[in-house]
Protein backbone atom coordinates (compact mmCIF):
# COMPACT_ATOMS: atom_id res chain seq x y z
CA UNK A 1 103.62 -61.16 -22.17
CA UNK A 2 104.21 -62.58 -25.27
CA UNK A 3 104.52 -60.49 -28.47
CA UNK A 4 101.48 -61.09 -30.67
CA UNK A 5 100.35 -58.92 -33.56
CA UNK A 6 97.41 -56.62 -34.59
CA UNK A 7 95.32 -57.54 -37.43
CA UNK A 8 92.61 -55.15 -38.87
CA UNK A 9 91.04 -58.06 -41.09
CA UNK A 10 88.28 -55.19 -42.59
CA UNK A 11 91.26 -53.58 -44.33
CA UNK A 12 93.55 -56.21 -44.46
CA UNK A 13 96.26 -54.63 -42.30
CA UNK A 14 98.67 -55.88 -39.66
CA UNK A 15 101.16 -54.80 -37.27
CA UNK A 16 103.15 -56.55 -35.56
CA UNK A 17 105.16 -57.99 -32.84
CA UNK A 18 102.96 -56.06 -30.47
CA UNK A 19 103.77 -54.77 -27.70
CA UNK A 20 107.72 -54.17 -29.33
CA UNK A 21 110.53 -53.34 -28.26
CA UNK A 22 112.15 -51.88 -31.21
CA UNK A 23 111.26 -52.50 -34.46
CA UNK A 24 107.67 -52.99 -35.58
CA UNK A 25 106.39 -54.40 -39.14
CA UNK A 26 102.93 -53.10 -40.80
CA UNK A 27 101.93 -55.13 -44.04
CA UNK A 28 98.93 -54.24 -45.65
CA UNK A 29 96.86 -55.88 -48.87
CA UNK A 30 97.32 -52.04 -50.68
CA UNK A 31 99.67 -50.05 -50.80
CA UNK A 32 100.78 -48.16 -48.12
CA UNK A 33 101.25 -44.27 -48.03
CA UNK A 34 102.16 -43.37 -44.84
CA UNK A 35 102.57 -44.83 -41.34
CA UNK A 36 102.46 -42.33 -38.30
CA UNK A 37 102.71 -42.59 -34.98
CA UNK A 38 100.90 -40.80 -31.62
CA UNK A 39 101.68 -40.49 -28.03
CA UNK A 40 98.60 -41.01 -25.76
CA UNK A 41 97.84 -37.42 -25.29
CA UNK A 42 98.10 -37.06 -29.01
CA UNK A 43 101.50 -35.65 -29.96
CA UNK A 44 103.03 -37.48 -33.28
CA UNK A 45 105.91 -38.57 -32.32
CA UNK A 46 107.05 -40.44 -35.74
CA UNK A 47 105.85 -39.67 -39.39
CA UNK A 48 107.43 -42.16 -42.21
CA UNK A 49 106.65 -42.16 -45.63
CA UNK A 50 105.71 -45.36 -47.30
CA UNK A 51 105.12 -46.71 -51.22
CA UNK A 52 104.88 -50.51 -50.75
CA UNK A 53 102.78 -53.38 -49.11
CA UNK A 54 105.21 -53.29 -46.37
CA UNK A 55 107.29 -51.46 -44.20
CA UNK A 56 109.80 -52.17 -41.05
CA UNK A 57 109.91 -49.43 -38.59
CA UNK A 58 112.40 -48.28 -36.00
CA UNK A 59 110.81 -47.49 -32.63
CA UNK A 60 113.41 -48.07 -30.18
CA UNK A 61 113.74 -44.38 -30.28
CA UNK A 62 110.40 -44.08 -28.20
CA UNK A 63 110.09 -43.81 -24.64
CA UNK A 64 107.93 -46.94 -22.92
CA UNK A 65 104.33 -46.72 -23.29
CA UNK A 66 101.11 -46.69 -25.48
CA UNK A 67 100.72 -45.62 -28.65
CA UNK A 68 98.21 -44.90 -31.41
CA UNK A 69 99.64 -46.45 -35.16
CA UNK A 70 98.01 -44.83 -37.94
CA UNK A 71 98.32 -46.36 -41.14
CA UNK A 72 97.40 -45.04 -44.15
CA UNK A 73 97.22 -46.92 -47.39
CA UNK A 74 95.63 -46.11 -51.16
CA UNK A 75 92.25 -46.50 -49.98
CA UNK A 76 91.72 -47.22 -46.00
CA UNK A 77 93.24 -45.42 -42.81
CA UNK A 78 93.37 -47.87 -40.14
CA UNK A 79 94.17 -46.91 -36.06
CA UNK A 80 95.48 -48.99 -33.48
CA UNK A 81 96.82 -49.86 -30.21
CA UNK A 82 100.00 -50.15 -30.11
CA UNK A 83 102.49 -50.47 -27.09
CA UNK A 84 106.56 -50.23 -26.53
CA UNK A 85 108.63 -51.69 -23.49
C-alpha cells in the first residue's frame, strides 16, 4: 500500500504519509495547539504540545496498528484514522 495522506478540507488539516511507519506530519491553516494520539480501545498513547501551523511527530515508538489522531488547533478539533506498520 502506498503511503497517502489525510486531508480534513472543512478545517483545512492534513496528516500525512498515512499509514507511517515512523514519523508522521500534521499541517493545519491555524494554529495548532495540541496533537494527541489514541489506541483503538481508547487509551492515549502520545500527547505533544504544539504552537505552529505544523508539526513532525515521532511514532515509531508505537506498536503496529490503528489509531485515532486528534488534532487540535485555535478554533477546530479534527479526528482521524490513522494507521502504523
Amino acid at each position: 500500500m502506498l503511503p497517502s495522506s489525510i486531508v480534513d478540507e472543512s478545517f483545512n488539516i492534513s496528516v500525512f504519509p498515512n499509514p507511517t511507519q515512523g514519523t508522521i506530519f500534521v499541517s493545519a491553516k491555524d494554529r495548532i495547539k495540541e496533537v494527541q494520539l489514541y489506541d483503538i480501545s481508547g487509551r492515549l498513547c502520545l500527547k505533544q504540545l504544539v504552537s505552529n501551523h505544523s508539526v513532525e511527530i515521532d511514532c515509531s515508538i508505537l506498536v503496529n496498528g490503528m489509531y485515532i489522531i486528534k488534532i487540535i488547533t485555535e478554533k477546530h478539533t479534527s479526528s482521524q484514522h490513522l494507521i502504523i506498520h
